[in-house]
C-alpha atoms as a PDB file:
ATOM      1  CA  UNK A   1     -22.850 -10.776  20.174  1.00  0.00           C
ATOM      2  CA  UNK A   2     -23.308  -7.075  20.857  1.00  0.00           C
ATOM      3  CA  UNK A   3     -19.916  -5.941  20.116  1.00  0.00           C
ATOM      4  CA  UNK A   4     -20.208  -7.434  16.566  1.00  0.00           C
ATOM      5  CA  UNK A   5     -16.948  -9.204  17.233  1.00  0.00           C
ATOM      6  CA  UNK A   6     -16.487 -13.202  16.074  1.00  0.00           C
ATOM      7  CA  UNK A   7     -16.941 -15.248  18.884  1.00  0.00           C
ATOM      8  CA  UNK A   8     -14.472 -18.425  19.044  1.00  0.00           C
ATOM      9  CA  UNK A   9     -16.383 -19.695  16.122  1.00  0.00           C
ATOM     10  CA  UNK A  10     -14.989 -20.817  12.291  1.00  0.00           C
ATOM     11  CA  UNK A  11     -15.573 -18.641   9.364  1.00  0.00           C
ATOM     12  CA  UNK A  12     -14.592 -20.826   6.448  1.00  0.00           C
ATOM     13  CA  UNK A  13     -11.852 -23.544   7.187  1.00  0.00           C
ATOM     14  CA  UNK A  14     -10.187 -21.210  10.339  1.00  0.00           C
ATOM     15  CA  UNK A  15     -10.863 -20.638  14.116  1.00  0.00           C
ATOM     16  CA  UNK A  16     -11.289 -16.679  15.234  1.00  0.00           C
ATOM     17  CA  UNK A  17      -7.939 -17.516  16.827  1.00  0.00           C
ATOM     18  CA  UNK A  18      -6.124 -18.606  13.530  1.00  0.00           C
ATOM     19  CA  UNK A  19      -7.346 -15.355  11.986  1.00  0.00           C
ATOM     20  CA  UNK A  20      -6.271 -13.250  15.018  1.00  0.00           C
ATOM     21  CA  UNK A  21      -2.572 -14.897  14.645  1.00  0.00           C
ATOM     22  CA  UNK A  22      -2.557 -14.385  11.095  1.00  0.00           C
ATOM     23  CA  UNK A  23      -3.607 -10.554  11.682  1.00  0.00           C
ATOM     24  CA  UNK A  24      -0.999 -10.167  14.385  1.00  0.00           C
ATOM     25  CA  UNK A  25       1.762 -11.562  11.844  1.00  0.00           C
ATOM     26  CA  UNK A  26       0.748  -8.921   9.640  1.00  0.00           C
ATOM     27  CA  UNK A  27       0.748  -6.229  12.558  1.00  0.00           C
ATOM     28  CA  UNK A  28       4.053  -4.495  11.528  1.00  0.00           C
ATOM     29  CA  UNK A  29       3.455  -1.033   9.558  1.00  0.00           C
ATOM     30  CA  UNK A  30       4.091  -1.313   6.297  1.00  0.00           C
ATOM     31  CA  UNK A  31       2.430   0.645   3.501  1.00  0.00           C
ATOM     32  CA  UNK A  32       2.623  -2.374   0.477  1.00  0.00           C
ATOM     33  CA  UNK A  33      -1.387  -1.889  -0.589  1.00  0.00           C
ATOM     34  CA  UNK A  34      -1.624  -5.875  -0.274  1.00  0.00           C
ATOM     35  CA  UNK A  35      -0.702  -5.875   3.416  1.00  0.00           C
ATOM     36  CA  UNK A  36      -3.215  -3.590   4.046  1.00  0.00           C
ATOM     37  CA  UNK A  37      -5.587  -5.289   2.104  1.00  0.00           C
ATOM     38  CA  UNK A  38      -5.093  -8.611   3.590  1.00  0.00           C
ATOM     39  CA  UNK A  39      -5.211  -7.003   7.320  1.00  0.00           C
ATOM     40  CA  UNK A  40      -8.237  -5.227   6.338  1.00  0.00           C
ATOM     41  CA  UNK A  41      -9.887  -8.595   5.263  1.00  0.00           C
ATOM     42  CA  UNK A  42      -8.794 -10.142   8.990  1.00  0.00           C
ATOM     43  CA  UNK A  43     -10.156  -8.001  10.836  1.00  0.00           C
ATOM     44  CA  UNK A  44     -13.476  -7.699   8.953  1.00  0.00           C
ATOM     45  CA  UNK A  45     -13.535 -11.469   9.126  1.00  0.00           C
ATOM     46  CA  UNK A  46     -12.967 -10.900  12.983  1.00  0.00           C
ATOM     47  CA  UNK A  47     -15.418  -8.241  13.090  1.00  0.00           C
ATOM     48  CA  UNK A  48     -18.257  -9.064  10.253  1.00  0.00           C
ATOM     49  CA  UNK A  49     -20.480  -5.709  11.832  1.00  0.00           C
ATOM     50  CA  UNK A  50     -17.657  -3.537  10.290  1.00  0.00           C
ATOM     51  CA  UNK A  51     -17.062  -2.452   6.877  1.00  0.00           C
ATOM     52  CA  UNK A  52     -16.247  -4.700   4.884  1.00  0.00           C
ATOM     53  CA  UNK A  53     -12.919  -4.750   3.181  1.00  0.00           C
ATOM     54  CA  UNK A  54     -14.152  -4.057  -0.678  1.00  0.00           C
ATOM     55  CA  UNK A  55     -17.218  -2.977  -2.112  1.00  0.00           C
ATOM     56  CA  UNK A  56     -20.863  -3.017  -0.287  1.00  0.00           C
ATOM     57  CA  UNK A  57     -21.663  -6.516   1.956  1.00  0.00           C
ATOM     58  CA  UNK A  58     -24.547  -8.291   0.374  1.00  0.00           C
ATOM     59  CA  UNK A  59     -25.635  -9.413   3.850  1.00  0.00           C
ATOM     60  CA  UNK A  60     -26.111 -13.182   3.668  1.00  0.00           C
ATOM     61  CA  UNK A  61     -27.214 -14.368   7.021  1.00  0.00           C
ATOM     62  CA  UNK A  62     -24.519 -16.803   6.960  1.00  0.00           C
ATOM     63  CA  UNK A  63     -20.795 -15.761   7.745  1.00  0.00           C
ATOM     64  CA  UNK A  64     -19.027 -17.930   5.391  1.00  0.00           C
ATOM     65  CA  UNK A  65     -21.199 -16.682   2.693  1.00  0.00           C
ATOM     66  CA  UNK A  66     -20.313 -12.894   3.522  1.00  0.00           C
ATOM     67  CA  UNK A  67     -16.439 -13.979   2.946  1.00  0.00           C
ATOM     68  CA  UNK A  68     -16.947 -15.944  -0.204  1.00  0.00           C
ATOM     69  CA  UNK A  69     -18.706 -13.022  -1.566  1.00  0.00           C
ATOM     70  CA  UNK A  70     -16.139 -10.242  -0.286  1.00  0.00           C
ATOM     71  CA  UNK A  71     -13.628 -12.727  -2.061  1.00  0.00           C
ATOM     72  CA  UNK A  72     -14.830 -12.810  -5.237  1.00  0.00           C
ATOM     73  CA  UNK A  73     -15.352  -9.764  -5.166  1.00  0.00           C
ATOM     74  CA  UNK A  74     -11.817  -8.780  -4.241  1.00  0.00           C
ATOM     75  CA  UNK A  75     -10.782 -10.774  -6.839  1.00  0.00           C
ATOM     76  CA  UNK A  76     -12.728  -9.265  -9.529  1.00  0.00           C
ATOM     77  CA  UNK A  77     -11.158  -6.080  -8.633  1.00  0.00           C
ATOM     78  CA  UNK A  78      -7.978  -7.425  -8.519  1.00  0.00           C
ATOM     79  CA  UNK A  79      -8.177  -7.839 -12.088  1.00  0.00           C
ATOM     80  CA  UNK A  80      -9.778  -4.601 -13.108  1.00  0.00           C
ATOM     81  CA  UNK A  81      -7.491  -2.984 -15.759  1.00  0.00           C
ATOM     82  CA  UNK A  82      -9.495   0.060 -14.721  1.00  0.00           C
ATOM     83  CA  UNK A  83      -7.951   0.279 -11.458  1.00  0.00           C
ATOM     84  CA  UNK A  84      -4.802   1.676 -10.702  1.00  0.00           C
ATOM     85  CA  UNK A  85      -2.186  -0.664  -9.189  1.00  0.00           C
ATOM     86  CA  UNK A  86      -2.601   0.317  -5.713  1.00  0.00           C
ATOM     87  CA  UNK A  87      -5.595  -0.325  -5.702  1.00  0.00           C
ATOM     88  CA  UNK A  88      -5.483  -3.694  -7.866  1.00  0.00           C
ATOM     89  CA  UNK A  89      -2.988  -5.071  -4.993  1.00  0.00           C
ATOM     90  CA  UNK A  90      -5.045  -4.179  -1.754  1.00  0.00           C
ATOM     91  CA  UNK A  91      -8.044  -5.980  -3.295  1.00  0.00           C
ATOM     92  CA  UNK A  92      -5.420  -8.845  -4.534  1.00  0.00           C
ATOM     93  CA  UNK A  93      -4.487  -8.699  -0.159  1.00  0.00           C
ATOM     94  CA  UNK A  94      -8.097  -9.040   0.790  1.00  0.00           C
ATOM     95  CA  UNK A  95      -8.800 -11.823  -1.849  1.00  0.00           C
ATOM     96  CA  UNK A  96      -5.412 -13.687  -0.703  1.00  0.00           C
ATOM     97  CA  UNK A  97      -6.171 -13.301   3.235  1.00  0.00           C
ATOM     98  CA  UNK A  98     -10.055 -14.544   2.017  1.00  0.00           C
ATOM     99  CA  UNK A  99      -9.463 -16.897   0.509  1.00  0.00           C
ATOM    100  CA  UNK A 100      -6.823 -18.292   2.673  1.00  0.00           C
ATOM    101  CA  UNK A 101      -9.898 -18.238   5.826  1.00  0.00           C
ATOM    102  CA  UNK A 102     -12.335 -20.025   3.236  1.00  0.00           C
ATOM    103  CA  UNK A 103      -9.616 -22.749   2.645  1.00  0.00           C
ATOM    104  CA  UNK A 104      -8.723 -22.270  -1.109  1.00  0.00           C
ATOM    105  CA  UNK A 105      -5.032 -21.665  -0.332  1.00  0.00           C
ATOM    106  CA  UNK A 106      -3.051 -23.269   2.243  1.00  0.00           C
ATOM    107  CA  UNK A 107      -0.773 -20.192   2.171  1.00  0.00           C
ATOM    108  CA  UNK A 108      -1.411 -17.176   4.469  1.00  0.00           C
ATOM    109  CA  UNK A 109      -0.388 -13.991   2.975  1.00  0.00           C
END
């Protein structure tokens, strides 16, 4: 895995390939703060060597623990009074498109 890149594996409840269609339904520009939250968190969970979507990675070894953490996370911030609203609705994307791969939702955002 030297490109850092999901194989065709499962990260939560979804295949690589549901999270690739679920990015490429999200492909058209827009600049809404949760779109690009939620495409941020796809292609992170596509790509766990890259940045993650919010805050620092904690690093656990397994990849369904990274996205639980980046979700709660994401949610946390999503909720931050101290945050302005932009900012507030990309983490609100990344915690939707999260949580959607870890199975809490049935909706994809």
């Amino acid at each position: 895995m030297s490109t850092g890149t999901l194989p065709d594996q499962s990260v939560g409840i979804r295949s690589a390939d549901d999270i690739r269609d679920a990015l490429r339904l999200l492909s058209c520009p827009s600049g809404k703060p949760r779109r690009k939250g939620a495409q941020a968190a796809y292609r992170w969970a596509l790509k766990p060597s890259a940045t993650p979507p919010v805050g620092m990675d904690p690093a656990p070894a397994d990849p369904t623990l990274r996205v639980m953490a980046q979700e709660r996370l994401a949610l946390a911030l999503a909720r931050d009074p101290g945050l302005d609203r932009q900012h507030r609705r990309y983490a609100r994307g990344v915690a939707q498109a999260l949580g959607w791969v870890l199975g809490y939702s049935p909706d994809r955002p």
